[in-house]
C-alpha atoms as a PDB file:
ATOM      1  CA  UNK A   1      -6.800 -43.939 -24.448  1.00  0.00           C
ATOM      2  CA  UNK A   2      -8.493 -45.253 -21.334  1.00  0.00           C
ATOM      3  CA  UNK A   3      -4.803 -45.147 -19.463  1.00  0.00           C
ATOM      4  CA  UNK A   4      -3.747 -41.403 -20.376  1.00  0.00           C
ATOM      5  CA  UNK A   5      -7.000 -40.450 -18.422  1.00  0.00           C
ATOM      6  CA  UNK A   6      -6.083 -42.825 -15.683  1.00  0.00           C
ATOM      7  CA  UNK A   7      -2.501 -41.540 -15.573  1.00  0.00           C
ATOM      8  CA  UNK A   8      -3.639 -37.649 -15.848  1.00  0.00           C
ATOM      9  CA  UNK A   9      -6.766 -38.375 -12.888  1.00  0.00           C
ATOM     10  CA  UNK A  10      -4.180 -40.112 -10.831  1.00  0.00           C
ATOM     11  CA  UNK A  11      -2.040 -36.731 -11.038  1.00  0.00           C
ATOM     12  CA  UNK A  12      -4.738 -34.675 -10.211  1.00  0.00           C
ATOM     13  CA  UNK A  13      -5.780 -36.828  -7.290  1.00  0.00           C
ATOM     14  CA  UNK A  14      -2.110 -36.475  -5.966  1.00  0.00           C
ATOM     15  CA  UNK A  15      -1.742 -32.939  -6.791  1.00  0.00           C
ATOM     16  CA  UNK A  16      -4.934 -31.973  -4.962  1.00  0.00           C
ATOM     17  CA  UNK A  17      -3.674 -34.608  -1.910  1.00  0.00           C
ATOM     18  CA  UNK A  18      -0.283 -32.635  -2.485  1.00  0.00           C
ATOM     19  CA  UNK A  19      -1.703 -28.991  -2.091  1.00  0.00           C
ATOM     20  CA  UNK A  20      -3.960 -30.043   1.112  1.00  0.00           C
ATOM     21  CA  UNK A  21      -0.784 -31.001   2.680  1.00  0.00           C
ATOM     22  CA  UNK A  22       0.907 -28.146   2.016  1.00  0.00           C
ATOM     23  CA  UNK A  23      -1.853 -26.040   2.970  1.00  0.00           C
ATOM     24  CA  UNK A  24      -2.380 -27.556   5.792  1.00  0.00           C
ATOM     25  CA  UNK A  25       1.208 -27.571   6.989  1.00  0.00           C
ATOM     26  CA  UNK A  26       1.414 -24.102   6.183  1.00  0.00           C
ATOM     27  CA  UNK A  27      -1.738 -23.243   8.558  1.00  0.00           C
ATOM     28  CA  UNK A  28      -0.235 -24.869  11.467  1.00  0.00           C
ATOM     29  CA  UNK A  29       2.868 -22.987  11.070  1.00  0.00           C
ATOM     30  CA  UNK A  30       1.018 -19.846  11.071  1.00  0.00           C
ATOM     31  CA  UNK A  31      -1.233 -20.398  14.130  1.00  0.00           C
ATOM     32  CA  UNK A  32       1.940 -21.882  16.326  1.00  0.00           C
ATOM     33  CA  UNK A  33       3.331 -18.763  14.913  1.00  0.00           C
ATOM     34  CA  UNK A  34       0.783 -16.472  15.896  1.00  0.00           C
ATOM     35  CA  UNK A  35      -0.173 -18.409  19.267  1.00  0.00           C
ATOM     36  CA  UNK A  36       3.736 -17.902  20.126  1.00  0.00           C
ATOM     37  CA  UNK A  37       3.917 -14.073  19.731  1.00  0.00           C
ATOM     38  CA  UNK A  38       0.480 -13.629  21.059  1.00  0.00           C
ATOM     39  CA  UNK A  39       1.421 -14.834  24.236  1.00  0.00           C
ATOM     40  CA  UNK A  40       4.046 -13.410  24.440  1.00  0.00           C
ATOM     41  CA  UNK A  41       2.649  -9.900  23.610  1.00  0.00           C
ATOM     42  CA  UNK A  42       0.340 -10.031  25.815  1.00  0.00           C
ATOM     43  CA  UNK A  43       1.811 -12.127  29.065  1.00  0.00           C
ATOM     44  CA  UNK A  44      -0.397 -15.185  28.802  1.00  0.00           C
ATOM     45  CA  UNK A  45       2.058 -16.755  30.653  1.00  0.00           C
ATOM     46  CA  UNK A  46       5.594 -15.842  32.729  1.00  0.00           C
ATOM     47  CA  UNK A  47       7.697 -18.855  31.730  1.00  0.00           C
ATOM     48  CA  UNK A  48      10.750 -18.720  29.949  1.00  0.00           C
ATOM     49  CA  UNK A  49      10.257 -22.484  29.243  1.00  0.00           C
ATOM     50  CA  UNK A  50       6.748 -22.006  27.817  1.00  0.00           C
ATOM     51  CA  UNK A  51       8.336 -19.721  25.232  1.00  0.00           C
ATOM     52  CA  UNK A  52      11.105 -21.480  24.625  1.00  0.00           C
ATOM     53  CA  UNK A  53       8.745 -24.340  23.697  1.00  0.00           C
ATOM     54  CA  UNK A  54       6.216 -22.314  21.873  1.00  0.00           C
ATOM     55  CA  UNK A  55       9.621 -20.975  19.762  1.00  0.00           C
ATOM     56  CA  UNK A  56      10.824 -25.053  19.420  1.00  0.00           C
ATOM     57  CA  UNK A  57       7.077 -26.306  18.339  1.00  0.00           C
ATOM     58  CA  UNK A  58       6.784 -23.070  15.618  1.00  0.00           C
ATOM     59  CA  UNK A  59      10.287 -23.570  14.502  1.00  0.00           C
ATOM     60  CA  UNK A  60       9.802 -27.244  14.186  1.00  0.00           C
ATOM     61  CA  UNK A  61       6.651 -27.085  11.911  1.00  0.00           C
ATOM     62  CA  UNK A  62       8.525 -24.653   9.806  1.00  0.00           C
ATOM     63  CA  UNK A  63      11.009 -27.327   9.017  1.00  0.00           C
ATOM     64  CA  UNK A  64       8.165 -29.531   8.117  1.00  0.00           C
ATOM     65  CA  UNK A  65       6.628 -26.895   6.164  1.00  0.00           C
ATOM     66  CA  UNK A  66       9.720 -26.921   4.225  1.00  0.00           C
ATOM     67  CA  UNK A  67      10.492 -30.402   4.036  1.00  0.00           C
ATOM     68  CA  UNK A  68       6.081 -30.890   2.590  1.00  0.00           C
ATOM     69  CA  UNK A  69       7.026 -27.431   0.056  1.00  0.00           C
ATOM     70  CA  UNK A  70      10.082 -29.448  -1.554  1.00  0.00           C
ATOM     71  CA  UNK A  71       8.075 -32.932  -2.097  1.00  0.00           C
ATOM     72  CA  UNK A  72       5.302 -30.839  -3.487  1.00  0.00           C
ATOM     73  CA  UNK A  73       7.313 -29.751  -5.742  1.00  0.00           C
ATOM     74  CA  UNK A  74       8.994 -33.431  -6.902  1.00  0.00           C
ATOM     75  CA  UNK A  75       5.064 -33.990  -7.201  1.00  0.00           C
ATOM     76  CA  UNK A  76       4.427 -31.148  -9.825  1.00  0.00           C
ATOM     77  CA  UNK A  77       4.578 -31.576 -13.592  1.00  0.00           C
ATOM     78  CA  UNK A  78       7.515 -29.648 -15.333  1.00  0.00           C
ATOM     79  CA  UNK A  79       5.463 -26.665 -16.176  1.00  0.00           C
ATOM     80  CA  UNK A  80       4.564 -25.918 -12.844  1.00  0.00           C
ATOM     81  CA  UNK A  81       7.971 -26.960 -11.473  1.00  0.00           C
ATOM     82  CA  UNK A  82       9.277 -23.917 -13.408  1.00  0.00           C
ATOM     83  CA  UNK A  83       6.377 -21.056 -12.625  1.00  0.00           C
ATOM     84  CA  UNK A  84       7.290 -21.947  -9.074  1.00  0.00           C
ATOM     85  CA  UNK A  85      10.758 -22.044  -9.121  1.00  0.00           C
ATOM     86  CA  UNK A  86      10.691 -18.277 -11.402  1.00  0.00           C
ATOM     87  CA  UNK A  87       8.045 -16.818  -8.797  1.00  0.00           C
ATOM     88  CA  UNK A  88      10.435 -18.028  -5.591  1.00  0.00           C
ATOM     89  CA  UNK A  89      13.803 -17.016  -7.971  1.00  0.00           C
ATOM     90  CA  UNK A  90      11.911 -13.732  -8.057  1.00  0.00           C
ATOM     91  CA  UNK A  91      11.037 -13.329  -4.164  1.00  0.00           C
ATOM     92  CA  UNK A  92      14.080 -14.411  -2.797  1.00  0.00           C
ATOM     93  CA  UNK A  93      15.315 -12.002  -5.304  1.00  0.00           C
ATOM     94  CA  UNK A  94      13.411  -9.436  -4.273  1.00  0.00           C
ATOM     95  CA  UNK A  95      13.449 -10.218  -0.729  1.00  0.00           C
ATOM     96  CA  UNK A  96      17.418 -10.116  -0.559  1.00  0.00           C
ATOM     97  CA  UNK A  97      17.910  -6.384  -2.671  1.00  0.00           C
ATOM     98  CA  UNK A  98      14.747  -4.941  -0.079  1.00  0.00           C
ATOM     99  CA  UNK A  99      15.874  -6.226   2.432  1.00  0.00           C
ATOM    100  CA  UNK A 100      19.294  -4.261   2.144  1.00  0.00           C
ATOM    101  CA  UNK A 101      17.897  -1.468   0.977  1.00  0.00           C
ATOM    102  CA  UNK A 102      15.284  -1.568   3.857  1.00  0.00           C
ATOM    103  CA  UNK A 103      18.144  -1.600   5.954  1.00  0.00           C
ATOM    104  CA  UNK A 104      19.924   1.088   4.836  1.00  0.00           C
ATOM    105  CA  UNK A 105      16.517   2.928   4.899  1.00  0.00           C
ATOM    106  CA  UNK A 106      16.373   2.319   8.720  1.00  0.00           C
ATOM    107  CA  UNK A 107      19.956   3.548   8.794  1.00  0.00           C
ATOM    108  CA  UNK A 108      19.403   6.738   7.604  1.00  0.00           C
ATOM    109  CA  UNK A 109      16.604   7.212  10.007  1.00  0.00           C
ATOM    110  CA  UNK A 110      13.781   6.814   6.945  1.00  0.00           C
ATOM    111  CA  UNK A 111      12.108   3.910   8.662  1.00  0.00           C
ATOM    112  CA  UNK A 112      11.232   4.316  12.153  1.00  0.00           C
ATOM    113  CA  UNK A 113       9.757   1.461  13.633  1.00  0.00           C
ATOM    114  CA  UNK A 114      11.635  -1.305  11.225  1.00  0.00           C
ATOM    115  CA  UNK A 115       9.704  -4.465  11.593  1.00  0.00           C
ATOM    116  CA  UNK A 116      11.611  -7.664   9.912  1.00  0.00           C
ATOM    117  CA  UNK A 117       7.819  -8.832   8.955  1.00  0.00           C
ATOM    118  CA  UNK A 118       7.574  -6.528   6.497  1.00  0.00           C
ATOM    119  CA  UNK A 119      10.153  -7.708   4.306  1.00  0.00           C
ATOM    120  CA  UNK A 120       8.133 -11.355   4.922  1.00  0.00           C
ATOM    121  CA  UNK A 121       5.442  -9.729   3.055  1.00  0.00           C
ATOM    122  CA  UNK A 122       7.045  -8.540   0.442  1.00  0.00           C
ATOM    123  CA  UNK A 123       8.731 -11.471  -0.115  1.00  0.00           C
ATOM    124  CA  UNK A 124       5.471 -13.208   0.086  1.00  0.00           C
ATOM    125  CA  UNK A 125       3.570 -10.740  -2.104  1.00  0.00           C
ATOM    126  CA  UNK A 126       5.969 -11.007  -4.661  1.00  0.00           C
ATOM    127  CA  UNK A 127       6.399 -14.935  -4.897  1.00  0.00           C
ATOM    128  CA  UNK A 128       2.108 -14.625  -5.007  1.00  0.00           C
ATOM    129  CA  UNK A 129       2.799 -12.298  -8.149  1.00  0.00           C
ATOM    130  CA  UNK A 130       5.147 -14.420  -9.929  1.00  0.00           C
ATOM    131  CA  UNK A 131       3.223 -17.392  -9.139  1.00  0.00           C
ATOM    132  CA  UNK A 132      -0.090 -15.407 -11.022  1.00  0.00           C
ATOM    133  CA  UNK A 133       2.121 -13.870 -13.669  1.00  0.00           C
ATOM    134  CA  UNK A 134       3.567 -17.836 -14.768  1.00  0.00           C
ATOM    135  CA  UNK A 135       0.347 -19.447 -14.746  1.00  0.00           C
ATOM    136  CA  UNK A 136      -1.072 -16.392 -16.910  1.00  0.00           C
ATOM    137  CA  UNK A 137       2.265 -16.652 -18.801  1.00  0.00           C
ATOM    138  CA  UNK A 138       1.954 -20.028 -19.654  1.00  0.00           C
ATOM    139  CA  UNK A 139      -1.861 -20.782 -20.351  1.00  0.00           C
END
C-alpha cells in the first residue's frame, strides 16, 4: 500500500517540477517577446543587428518552449494526455478555420487594422476553454 502512495507522490512531485518548467519557459518567451517588439516600437535602439538578435533569442526560446510543452506531455498520465491533446485538437482547429475566415474578412474590407495577434488569442482562448471543459468533463 505504502508503494502506490510513493509511486502517486513521486508523480505529483514531477508533475508540479514539470508545470514550473513549462511555466517558466513560457514566461521567458513572453518577456523576450515583448522586450523585442517594445524596442522596436519605440526605437530603444537603431541597430539592425540588435533586432535581429532580439528576433534569434525570442525565436530560440520558442523552440525550447516547444521542445519543454512535448516532454510535459510524455510526463502526464493518460487522462490528461488526452484533455490536452482535445483542447490543442480544438485550437489549432479553431485557429486554422478563423484564421481563413479572418482573412477573407480583411479582404472584403470588414477588418481594418488586421493584426495576426489576434488570431494568437483566439487560438489561445480556445485551447484555455478546452483545457477547462476536459478537466470538468472528466472529474
Amino acid at each position: 500500500m505504502k508503494e502506490r502512495t510513493t509511486e502517486a507522490g513521486d508523480f505529483t512531485a514531477c508533475n508540479v517540477k514539470n508545470n514550473v518548467r513549462l511555466l517558466s519557459w513560457v514566461f521567458a518567451w513572453v518577456v523576450t517577446l515583448v522586450l523585442a517588439d517594445k524596442a522596436e516600437l519605440y526605437e530603444w535602439h537603431s541597430s539592425a543587428f540588435i533586432s535581429i538578435a532580439a528576433i534569434v533569442i525570442n525565436a530560440a526560446i520558442g523552440l525550447g518552449v516547444i521542445v519543454v510543452f512535448m516532454r510535459h506531455l510524455k510526463g502526464l498520465d493518460e487522462l490528461q494526455r488526452k484533455i490536452q491533446l482535445d483542447a490543442l485538437a480544438l485550437s489549432m482547429g479553431v485557429g486554422l478555420v478563423g484564421s481563413f475566415t479572418y482573412s477573407l474578412l480583411v479582404t472584403a474590407k470588414f477588418v481594418i487594422d488586421a493584426e495576426v495577434t489576434d488570431i494568437i488569442l483566439l487560438m489561445t482562448l480556445t485551447y484555455v476553454v478546452g483545457v477547462i471543459v476536459g478537466q470538468v468533463r472528466y472529474r
